[in-house]
N, C-alpha and C. Protein backbone atom coordinates (compact mmCIF):
# COMPACT_ATOMS: atom_id res chain seq x y z
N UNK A 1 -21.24 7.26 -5.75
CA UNK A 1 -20.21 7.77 -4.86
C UNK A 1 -19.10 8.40 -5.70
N UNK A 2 -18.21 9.65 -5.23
CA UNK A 2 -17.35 10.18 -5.67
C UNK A 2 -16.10 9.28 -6.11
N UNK A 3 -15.48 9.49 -6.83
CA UNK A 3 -14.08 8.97 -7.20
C UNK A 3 -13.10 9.29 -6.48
N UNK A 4 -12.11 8.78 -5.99
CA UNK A 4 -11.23 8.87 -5.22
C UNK A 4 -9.83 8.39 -5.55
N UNK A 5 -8.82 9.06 -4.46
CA UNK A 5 -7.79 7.97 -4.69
C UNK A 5 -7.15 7.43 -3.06
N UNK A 6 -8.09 7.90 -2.40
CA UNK A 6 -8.31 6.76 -1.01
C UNK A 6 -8.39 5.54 -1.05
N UNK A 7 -7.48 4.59 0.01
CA UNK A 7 -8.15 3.49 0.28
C UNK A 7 -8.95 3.58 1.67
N UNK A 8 -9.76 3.18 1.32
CA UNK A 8 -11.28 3.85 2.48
C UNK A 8 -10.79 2.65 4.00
N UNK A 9 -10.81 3.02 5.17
CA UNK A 9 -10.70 1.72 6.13
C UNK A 9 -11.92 0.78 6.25
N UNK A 10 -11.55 -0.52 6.53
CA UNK A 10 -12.47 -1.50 6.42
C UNK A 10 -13.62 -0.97 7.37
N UNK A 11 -13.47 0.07 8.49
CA UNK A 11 -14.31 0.13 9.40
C UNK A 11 -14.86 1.42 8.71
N UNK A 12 -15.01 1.57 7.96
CA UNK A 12 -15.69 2.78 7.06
C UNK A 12 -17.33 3.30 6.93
N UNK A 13 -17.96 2.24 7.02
CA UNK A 13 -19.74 2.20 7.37
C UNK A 13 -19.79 2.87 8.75
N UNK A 14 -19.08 2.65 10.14
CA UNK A 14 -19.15 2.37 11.21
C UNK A 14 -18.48 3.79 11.50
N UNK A 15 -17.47 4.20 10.72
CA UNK A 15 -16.77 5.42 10.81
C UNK A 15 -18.29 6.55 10.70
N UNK A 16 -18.80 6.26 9.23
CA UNK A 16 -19.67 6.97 8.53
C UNK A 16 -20.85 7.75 9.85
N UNK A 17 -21.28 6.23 10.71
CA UNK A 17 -22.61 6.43 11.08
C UNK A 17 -21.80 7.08 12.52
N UNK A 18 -20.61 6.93 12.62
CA UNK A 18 -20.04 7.86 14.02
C UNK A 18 -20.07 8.99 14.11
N UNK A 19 -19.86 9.54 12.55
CA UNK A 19 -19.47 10.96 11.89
C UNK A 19 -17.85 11.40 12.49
N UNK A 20 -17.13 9.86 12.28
CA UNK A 20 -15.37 10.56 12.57
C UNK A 20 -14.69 10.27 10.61
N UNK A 21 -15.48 10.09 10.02
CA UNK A 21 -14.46 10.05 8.58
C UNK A 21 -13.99 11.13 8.17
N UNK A 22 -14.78 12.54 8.89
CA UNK A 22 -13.79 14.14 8.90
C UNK A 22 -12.62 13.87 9.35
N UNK A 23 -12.49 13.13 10.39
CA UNK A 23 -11.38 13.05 11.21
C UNK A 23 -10.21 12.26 10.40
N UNK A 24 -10.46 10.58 9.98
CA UNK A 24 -9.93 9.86 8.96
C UNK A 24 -8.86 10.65 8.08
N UNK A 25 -10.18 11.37 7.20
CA UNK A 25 -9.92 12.08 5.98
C UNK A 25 -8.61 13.49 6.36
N UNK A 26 -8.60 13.63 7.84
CA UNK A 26 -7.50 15.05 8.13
C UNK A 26 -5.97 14.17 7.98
N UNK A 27 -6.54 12.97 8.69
CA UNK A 27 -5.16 12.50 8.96
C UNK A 27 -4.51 11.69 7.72
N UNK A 28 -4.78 11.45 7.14
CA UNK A 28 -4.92 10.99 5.76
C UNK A 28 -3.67 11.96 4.87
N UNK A 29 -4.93 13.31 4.75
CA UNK A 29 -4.24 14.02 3.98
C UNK A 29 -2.59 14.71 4.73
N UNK A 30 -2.77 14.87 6.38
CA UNK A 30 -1.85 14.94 7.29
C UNK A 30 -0.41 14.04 6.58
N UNK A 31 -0.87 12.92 6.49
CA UNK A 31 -0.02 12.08 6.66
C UNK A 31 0.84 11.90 4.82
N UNK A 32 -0.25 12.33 3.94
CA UNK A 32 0.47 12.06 2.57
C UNK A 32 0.93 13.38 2.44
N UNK A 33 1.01 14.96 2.68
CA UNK A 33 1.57 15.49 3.03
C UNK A 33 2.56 15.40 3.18
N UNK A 34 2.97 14.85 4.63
CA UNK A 34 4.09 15.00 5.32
C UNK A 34 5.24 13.82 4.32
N UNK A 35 4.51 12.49 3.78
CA UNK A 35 5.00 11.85 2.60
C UNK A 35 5.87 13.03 1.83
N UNK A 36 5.47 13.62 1.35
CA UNK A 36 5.76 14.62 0.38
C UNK A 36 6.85 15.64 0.32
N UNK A 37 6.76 15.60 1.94
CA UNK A 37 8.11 16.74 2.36
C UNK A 37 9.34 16.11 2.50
N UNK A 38 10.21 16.96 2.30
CA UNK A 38 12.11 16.08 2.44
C UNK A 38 12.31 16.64 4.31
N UNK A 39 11.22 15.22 4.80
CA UNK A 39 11.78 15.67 6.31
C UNK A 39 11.81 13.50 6.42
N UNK A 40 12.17 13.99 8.03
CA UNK A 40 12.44 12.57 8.14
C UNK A 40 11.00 11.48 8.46
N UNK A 41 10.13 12.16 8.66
CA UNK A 41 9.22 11.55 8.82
C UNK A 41 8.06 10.07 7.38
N UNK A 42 8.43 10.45 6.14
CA UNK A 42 8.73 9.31 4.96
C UNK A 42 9.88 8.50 5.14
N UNK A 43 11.18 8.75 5.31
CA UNK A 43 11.90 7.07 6.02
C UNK A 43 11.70 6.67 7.12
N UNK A 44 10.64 7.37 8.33
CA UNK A 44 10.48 6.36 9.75
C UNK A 44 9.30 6.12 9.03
N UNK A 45 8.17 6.33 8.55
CA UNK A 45 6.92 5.80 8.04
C UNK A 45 7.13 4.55 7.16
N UNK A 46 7.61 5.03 6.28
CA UNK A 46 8.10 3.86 5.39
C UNK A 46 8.76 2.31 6.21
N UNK A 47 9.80 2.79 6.76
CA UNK A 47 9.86 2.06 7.72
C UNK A 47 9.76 0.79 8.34
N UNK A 48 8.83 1.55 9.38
CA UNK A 48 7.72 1.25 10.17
C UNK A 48 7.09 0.66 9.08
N UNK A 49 6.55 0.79 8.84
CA UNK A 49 5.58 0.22 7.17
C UNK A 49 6.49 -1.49 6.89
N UNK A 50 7.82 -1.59 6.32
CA UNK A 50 8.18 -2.43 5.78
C UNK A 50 8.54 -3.32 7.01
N UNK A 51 8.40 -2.66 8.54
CA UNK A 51 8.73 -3.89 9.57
C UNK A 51 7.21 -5.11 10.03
N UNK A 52 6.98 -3.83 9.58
CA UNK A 52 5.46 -4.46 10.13
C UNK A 52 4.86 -5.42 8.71
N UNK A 53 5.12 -4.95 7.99
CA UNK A 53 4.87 -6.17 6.50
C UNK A 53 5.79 -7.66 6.72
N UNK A 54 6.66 -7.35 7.01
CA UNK A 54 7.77 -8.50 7.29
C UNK A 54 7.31 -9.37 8.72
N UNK A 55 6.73 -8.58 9.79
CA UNK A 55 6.02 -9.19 11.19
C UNK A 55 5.00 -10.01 10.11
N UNK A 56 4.08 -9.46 9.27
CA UNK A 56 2.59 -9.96 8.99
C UNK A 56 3.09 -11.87 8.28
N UNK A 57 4.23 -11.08 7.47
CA UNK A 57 4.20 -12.17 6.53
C UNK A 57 5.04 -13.26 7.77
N UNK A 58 6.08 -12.88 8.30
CA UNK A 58 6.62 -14.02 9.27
C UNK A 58 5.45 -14.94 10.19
N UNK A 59 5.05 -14.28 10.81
CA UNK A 59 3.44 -14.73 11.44
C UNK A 59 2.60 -15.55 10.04
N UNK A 60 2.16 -15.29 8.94
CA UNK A 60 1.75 -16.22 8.23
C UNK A 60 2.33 -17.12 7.89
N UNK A 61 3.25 -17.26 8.16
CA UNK A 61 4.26 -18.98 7.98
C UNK A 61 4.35 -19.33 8.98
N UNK A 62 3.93 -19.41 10.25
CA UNK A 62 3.87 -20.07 11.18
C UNK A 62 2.94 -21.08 11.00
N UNK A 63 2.57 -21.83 11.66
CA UNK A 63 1.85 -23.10 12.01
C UNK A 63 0.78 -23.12 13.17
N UNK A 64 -0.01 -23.72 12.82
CA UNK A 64 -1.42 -23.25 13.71
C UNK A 64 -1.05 -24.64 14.76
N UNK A 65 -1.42 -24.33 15.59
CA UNK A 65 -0.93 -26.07 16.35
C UNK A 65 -2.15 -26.12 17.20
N UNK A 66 -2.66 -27.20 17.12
CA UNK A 66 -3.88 -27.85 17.29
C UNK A 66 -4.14 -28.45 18.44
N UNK A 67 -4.80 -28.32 19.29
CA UNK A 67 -4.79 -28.74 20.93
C UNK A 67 -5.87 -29.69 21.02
């Protein structure tokens, strides 16, 4: 397989045999792109990005409670 500097999605086999990883791969580059430009769309991404890291990790310190 080619070298890359993608991180491929876990659903990537399933993408493959759909034939949407054209699709993946637009939005991808769409999206590091738009990274790239001095618009506002890299501080709402980013963001968004660091709220949702902070949801993941708060939720993993919770407590499983056992019924």
């Amino acid at each position: 397989m080619a070298r890359h500097d993608y991180d491929l999605p876990a659903d990537y086999e399933q993408r493959i045999e759909d034939g949407t990883m054209s699709e993946w791969y637009t939005q991808e580059r769409t999206k590091r792109q738009a990274l790239q430009q001095d618009t506002n769309f890299e501080e709402e991404f980013l963001g968004l990005r660091e709220k949702l890291e902070r949801l993941i990790e708060a939720a993993s310190e919770t407590v499983e409670i056992r019924r």
